[in-house]
Protein backbone atom coordinates (compact mmCIF):
# COMPACT_ATOMS: atom_id res chain seq x y z
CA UNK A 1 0.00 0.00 0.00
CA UNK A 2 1.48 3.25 -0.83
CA UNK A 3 1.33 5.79 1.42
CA UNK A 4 0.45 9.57 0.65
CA UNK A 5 3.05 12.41 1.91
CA UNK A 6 2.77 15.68 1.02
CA UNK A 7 -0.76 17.22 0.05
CA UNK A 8 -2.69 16.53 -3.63
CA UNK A 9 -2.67 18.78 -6.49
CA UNK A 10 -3.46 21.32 -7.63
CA UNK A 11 -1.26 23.30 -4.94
CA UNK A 12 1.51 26.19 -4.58
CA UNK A 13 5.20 24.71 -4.07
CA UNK A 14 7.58 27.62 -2.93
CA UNK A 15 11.20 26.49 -2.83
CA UNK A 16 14.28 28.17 -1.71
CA UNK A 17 17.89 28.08 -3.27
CA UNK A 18 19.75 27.54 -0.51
CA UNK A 19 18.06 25.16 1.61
CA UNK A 20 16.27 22.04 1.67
CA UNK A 21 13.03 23.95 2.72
CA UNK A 22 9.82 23.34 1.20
CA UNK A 23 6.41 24.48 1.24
CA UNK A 24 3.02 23.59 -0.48
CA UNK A 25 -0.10 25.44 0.21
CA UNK A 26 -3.31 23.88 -0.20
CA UNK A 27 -6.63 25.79 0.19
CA UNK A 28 -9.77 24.40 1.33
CA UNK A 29 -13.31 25.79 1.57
CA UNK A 30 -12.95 26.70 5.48
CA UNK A 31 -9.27 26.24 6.23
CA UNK A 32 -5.62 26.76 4.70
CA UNK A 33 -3.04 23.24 5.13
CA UNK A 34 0.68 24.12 4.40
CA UNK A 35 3.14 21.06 4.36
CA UNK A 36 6.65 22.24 5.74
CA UNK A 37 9.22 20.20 4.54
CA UNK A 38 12.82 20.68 6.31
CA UNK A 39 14.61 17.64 5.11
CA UNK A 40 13.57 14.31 3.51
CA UNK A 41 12.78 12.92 7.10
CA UNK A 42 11.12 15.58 8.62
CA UNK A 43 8.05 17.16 7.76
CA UNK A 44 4.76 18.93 9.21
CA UNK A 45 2.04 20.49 8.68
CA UNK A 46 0.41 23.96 9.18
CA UNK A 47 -3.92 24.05 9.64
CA UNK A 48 -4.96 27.74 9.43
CA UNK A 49 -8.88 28.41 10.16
CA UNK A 50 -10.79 31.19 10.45
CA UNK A 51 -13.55 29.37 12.70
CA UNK A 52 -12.36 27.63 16.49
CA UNK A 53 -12.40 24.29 16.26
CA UNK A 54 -11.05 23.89 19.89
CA UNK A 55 -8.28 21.78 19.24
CA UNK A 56 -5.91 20.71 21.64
CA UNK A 57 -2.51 23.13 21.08
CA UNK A 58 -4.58 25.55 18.60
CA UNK A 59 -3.26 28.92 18.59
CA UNK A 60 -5.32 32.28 17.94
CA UNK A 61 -3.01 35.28 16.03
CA UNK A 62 -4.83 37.52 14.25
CA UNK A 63 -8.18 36.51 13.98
CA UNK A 64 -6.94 33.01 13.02
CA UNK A 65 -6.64 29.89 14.71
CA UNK A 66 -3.59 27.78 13.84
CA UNK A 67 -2.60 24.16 14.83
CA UNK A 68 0.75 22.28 14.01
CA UNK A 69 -0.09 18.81 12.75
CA UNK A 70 3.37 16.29 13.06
């Protein structure tokens, strides 16, 4: 079974030229999920709302509620 990293297309991939950082942006209807890429081993991602979900570790800047997914 193969197993998904990363999130589907279509998507925005910004890439720098000195590092081995990468991010894709994916938006959704009611939220915002960015996949941070550091190296090939470690990754996360990013869930940016505009509504409370109440999630353990979710953090409110701006009017936005954000919560780090590992």
């Amino acid at each position: 079974m193969k197993v998904q990293t990363g999130l589907p297309k279509p998507n925005k991939k910004i890439k720098t030229k000195y590092s081995d950082l990468k991010l894709t942006i994916k938006d959704f209807d009611k939220y915002v999920l960015t996949s941070i890429r550091l190296n090939r081993k470690f990754f996360f991602y990013i869930l940016k709302s505009k509504k409370d979900y109440n999630f353990k570790g979710q953090i409110k800047y701006k009017n936005n509620f954000y919560l780090v997914l590992e």
